[in-house]
Protein backbone atom coordinates (compact mmCIF):
# COMPACT_ATOMS: atom_id res chain seq x y z
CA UNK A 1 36.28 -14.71 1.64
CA UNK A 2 35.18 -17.92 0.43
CA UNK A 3 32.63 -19.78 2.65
CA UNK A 4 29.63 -22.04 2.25
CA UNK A 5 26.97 -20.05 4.06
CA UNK A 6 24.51 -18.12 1.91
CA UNK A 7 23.92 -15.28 4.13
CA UNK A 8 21.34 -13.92 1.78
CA UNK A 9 19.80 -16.85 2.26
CA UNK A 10 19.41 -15.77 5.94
CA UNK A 11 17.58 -13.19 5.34
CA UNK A 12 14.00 -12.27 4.23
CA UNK A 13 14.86 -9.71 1.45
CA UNK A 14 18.35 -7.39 0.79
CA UNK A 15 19.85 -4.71 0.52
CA UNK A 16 18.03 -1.26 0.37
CA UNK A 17 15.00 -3.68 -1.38
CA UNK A 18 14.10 -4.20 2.74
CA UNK A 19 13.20 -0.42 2.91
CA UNK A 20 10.14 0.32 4.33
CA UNK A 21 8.32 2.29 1.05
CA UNK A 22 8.25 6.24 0.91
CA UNK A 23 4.32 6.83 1.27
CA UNK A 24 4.51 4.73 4.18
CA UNK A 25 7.34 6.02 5.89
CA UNK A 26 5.48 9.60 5.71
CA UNK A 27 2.34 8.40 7.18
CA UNK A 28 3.66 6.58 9.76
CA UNK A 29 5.85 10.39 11.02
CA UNK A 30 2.86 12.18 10.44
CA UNK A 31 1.93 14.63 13.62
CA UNK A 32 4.39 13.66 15.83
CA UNK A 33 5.14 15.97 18.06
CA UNK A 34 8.58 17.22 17.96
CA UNK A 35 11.00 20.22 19.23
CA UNK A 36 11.78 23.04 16.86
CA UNK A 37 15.61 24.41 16.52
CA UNK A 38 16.62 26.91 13.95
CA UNK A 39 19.68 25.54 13.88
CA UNK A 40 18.51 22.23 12.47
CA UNK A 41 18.02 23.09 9.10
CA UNK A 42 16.76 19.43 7.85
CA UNK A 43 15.23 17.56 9.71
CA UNK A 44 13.18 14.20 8.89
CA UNK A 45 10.41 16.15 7.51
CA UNK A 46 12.13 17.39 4.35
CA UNK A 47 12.53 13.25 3.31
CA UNK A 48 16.68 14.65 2.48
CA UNK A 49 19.49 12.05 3.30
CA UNK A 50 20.90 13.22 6.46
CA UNK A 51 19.83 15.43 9.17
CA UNK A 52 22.03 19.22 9.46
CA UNK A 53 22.24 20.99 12.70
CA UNK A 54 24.41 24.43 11.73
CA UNK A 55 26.70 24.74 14.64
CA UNK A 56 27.99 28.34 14.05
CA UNK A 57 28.87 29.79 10.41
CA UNK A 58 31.32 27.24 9.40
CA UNK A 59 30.64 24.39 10.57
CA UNK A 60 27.40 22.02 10.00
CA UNK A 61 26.97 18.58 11.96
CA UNK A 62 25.53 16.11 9.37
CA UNK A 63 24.04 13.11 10.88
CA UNK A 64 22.42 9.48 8.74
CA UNK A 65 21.88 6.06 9.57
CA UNK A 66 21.79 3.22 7.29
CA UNK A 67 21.36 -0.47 7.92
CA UNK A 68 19.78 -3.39 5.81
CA UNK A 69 20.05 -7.73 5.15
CA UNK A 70 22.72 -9.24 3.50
CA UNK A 71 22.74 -8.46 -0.52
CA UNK A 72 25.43 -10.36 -1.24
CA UNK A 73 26.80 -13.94 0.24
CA UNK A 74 30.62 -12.55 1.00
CA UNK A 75 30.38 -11.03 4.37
CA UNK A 76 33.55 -9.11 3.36
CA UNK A 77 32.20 -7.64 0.53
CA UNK A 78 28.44 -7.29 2.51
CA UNK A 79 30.21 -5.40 5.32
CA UNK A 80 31.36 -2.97 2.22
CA UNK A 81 28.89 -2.69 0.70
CA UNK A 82 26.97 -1.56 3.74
CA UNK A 83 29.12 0.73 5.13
CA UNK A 84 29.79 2.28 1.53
CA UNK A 85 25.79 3.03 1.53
CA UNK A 86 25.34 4.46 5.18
CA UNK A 87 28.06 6.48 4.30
CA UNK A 88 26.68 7.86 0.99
CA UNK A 89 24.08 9.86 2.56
CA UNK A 90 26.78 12.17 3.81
CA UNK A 91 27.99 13.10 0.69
CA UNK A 92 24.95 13.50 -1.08
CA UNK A 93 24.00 16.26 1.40
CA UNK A 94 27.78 17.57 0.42
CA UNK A 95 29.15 16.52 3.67
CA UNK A 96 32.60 15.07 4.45
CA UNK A 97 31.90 11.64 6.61
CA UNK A 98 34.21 11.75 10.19
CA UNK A 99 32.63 9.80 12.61
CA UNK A 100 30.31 6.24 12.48
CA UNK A 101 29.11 3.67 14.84
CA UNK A 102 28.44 0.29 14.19
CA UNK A 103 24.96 -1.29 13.94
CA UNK A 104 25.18 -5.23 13.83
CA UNK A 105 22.69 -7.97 14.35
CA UNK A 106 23.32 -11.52 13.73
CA UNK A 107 21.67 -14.75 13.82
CA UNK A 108 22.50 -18.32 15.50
CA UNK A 109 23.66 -19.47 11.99
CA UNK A 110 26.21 -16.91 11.43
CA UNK A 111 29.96 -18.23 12.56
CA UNK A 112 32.26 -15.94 14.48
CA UNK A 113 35.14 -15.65 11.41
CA UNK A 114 31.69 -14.42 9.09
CA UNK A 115 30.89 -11.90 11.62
CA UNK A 116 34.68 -10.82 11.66
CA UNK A 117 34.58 -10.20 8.32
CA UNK A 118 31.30 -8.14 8.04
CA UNK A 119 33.03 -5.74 9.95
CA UNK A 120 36.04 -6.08 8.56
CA UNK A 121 34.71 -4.86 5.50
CA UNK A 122 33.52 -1.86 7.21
CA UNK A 123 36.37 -0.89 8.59
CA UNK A 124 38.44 -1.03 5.84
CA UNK A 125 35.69 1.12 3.73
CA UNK A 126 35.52 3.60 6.56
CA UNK A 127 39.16 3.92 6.54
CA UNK A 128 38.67 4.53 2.55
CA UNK A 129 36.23 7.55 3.17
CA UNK A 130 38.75 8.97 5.95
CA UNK A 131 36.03 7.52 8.75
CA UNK A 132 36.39 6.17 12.04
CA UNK A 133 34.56 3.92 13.74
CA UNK A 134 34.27 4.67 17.25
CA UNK A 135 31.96 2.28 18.72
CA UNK A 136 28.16 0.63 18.13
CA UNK A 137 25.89 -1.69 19.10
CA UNK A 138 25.48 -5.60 18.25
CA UNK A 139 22.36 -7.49 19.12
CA UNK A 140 21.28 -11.11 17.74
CA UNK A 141 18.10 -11.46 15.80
CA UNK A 142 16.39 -13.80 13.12
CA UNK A 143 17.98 -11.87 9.97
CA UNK A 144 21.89 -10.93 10.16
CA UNK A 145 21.80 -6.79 9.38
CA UNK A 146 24.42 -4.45 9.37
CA UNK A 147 24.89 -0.45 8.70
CA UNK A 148 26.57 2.50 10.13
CA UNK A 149 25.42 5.66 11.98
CA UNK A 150 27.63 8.18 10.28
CA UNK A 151 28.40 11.96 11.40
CA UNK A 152 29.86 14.53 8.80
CA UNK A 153 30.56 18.01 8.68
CA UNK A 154 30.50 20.41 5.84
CA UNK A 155 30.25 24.55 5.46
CA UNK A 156 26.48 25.37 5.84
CA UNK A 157 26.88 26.99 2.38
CA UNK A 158 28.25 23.67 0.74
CA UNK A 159 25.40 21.52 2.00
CA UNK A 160 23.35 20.32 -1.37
CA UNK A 161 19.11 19.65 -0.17
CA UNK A 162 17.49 17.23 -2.16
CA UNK A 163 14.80 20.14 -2.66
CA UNK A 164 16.42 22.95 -3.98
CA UNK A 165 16.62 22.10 -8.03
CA UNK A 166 16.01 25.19 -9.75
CA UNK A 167 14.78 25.30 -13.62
CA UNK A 168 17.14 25.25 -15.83
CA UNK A 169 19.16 22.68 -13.93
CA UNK A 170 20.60 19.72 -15.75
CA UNK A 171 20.39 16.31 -14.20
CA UNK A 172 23.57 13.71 -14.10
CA UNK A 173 23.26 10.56 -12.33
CA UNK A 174 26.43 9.11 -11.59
CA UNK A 175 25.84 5.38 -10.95
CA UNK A 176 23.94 2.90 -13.76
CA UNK A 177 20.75 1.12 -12.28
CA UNK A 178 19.70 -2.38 -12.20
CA UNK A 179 21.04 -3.26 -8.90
CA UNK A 180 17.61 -5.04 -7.06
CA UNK A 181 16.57 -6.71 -10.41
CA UNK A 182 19.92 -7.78 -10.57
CA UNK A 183 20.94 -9.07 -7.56
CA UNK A 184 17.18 -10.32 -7.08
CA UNK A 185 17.98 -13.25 -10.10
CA UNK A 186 21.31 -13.52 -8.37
CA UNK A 187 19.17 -15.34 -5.69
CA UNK A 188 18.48 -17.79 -8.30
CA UNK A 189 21.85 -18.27 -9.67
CA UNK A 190 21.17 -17.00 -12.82
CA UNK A 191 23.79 -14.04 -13.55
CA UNK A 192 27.06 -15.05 -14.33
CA UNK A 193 30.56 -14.28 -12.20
CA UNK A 194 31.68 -11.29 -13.97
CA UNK A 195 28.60 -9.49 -13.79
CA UNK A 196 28.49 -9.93 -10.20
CA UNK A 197 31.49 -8.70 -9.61
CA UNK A 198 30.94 -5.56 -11.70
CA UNK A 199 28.02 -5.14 -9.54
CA UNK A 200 29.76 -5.79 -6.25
CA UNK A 201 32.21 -3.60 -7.22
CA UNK A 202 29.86 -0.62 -7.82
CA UNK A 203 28.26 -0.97 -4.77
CA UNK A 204 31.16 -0.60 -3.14
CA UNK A 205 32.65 2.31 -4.74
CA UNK A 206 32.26 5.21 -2.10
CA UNK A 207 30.64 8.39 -3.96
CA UNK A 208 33.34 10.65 -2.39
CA UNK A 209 35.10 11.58 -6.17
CA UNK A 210 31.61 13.08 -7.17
CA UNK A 211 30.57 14.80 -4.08
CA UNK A 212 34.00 16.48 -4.20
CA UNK A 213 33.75 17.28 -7.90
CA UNK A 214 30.24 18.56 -7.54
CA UNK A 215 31.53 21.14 -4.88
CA UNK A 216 33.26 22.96 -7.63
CA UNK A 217 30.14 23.79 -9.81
CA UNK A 218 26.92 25.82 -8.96
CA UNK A 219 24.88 22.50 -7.79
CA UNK A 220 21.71 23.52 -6.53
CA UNK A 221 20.23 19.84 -5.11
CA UNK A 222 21.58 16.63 -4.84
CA UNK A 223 20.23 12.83 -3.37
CA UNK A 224 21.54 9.74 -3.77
CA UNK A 225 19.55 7.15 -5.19
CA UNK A 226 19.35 4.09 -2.97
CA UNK A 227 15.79 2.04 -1.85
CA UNK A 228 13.07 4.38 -3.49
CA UNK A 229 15.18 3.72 -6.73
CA UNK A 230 15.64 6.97 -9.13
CA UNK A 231 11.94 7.50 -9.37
CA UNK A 232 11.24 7.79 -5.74
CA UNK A 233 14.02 10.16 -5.43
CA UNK A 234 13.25 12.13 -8.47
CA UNK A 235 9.74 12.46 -7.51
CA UNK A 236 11.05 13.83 -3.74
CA UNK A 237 13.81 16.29 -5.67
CA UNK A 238 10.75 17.26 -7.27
CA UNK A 239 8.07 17.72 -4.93
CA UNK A 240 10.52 19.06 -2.63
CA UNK A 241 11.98 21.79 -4.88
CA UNK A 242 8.55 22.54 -6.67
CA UNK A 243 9.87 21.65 -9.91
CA UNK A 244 9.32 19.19 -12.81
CA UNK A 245 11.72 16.41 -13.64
CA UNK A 246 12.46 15.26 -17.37
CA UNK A 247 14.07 11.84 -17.57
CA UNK A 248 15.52 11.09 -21.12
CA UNK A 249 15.12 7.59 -20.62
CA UNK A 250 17.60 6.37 -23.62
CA UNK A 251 20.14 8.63 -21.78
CA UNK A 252 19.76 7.16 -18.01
CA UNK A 253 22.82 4.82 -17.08
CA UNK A 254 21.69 0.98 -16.34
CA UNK A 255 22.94 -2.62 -16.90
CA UNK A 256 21.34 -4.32 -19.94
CA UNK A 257 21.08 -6.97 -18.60
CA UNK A 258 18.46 -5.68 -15.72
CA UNK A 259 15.83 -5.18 -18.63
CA UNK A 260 15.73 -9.01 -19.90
CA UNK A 261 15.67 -10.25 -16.06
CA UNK A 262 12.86 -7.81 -15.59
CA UNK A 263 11.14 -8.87 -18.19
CA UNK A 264 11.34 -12.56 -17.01
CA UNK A 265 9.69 -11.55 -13.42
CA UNK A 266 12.82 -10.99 -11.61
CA UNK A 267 11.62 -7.44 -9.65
CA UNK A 268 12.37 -6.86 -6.26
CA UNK A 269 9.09 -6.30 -3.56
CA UNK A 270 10.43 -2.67 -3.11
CA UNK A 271 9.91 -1.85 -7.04
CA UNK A 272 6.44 -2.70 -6.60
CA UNK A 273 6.96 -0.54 -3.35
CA UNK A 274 8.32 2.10 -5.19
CA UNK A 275 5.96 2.08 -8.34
CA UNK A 276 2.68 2.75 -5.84
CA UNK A 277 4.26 5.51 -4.64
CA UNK A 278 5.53 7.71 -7.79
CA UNK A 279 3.44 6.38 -10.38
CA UNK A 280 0.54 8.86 -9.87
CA UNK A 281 3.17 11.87 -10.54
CA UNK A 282 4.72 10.49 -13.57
CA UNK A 283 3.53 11.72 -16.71
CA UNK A 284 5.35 9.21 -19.41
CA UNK A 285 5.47 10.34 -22.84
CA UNK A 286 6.92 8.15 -25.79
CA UNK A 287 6.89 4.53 -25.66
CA UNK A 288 8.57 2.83 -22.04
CA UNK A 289 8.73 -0.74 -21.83
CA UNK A 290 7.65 -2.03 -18.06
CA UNK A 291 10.79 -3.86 -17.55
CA UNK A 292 12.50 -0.50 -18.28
CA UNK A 293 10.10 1.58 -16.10
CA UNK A 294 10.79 -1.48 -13.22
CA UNK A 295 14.48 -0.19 -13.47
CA UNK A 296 13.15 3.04 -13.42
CA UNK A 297 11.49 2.13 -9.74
CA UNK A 298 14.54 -0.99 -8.55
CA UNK A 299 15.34 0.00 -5.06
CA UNK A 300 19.34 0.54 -5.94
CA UNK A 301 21.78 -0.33 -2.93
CA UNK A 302 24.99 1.61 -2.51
CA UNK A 303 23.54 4.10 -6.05
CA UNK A 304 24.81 6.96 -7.15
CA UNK A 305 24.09 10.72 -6.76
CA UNK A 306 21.26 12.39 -8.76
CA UNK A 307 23.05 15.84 -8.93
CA UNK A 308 20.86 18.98 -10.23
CA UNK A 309 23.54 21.74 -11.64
CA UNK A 310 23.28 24.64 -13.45
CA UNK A 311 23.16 24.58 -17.09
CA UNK A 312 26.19 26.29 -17.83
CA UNK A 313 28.31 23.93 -15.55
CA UNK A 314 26.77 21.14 -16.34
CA UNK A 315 29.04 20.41 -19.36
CA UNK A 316 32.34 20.84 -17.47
CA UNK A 317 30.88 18.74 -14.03
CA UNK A 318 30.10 16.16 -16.02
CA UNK A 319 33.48 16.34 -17.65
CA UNK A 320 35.26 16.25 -14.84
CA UNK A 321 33.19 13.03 -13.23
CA UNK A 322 33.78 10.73 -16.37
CA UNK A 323 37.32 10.94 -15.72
CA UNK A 324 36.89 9.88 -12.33
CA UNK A 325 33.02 8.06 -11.57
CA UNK A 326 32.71 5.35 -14.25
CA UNK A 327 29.25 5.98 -15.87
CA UNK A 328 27.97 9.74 -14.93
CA UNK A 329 25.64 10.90 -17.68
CA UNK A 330 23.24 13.67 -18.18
CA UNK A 331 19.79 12.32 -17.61
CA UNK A 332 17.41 15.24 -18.16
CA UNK A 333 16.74 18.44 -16.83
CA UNK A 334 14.48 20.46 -14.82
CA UNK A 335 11.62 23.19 -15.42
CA UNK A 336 9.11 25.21 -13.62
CA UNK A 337 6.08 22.67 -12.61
CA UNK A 338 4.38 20.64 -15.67
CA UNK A 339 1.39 18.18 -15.44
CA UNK A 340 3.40 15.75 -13.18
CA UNK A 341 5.99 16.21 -10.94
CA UNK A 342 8.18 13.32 -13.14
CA UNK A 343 7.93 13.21 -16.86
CA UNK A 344 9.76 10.46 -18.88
CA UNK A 345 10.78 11.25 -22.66
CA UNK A 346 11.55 8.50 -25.24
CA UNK A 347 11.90 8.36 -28.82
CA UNK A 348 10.58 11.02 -30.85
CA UNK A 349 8.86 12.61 -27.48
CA UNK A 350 12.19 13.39 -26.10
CA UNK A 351 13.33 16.94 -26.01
CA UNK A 352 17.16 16.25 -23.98
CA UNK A 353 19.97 16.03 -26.25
């Protein structure tokens, strides 16, 4: 849809860059007093993607919600985008998405045909992912936001943790990164039309092919990576399985372009967000430029799955996903715990081939 309005220029920061940051989040849960079910087998306190409530021995409810500001001016391709990222969390956890509800706030400035169109877009990706939107909620506010509540199901044997790698394990990522940098210079009209679209159109691209490839293969733990960007996950996939991570960093997926708008100042808040939260646990070895380690931290909207497989699959998963997720690659592997929960290789220092 062509239109004059800006809506990211509605809107205080985008995409999954208007996370609140991972340390934070934690604090602010901490000692709450809750109810305790064995039947819900995650629950917010394990920081996975989606919460899992095992309804008898084959089925499991899966249950997310994801909202954020505008990250792109096309309120067709916003509405998405947005839905393609709420949705996500269901099949990182291995889930197949059924059910959603619509979350929507929008501002004075926003024209009814733009609001049409936001949720066009989500309808139409819903419908993609086999979803359907049964209701919601819309509310007006000073920022225009919109997101999904989404409910899956899956086997409880087929649901993938975020914190159950196992050493041994190889790691494939199945999206490049770059997205916040990206879109963050984007603001300031300085990357060109086909790059955006590339970008749009990742972000948009449901992760249903991998989730359903990854089913196939012995994968132990799985996360998409979204506003912590791939170190904030990582270092969760970490913690959470009591593992350490090895990032190849010549073998991770990202645009090129990202590193030069880094290096020019272009980071997203959240990176900075991101980058006080794991940098305590990473343990870099080699030489790793900071505008590659701010890709290393961009909040990613809409990203891919980090998937942690056994070894001896890892060769024919990964096969599989190159035929049908453009740019899945082997990232690193996992071992029993090192110095730091995350440990980047490069050059000479790198032991992932």
């Amino acid at each position: 849809m062509e239109t004059d309005v800006k809506l990211t220029k509605l809107a205080s920061c985008a995409g999954c860059g208007a996370k609140i940051g991972a340390g934070t989040l934690a604090a602010l849960l901490e000692d709450f007093k809750t109810r305790h079910d064995p039947h819900l087998i995650v629950g917010f306190d394990k920081s996975d993607d989606a919460s899992v409530y095992v309804i008898n021995d084959e089925t499991a409810l899966i249950q997310t919600v994801d909202f954020f500001p505008p990250i792109v001016d096309d309120p067709y391709m916003f509405g998405q985008i947005a839905a393609a990222n709420a949705i996500s969390d269901i099949y990182a956890m291995g889930g197949e998405p059924h059910l959603a509800l619509n979350l929507l706030c929008v501002t004075e400035q926003m024209e009814d045909d733009w609001i049409r169109e936001i949720l066009r877009g989500g309808y139409d990706k819903a419908y993609e992912a086999g979803v359907i939107i049964s209701g919601g909620h819309t509310i007006s506010g000073s920022d225009p936001l919109y997101g999904l509540a989404v409910t899956g199901f899956a086997k409880p044997d087929q649901i993938r943790k975020n914190a159950a790698a196992k050493p041994g394990d190889v790691l494939i990522l199945t999206k490049p990164l770059g997205i916040g940098i990206l879109t963050t210079a984007a603001k300031a009209e300085l990357v060109d039309a086909g790059l955006l679209k590339k970008l749009y159109g990742q972000m948009a691209r449901l992760n249903k092919d991998a989730c359903h490839l990854m089913q196939k293969y012995r994968v132990h733990s799985c996360t998409d990576v979204t506003g912590f960007g791939l170190l904030g996950h990582g270092l969760e996939m970490a913690q959470g399985s009591g593992c350490t991570l090895h990032l190849s960093v010549t073998k991770i997926p990202y645009h090129k372009e990202a590193e030069e708008f880094a290096g020019m100042g272009f980071v997203p808040a959240g990176a900075y967000r991101n980058r006080n939260f794991a940098e305590s646990s990473v343990l870099v070895r080699g030489k790793v430029s900071r505008a590659m380690q701010d890709i290393l931290y961009d909040p990613q909207t809409s990203g891919g799955l980090l998937i942690a497989v056994d070894e001896k699959d890892s060769e024919a998963l990964l096969r599989e996903l190159e035929e049908m997720v453009p740019g899945a690659q082997k990232i690193g592997y996992v071992t029993e715990p090192e110095e730091k929960p995350l440990i980047l290789e490069n050059g000479s220092e790198a032991a992932f081939s």
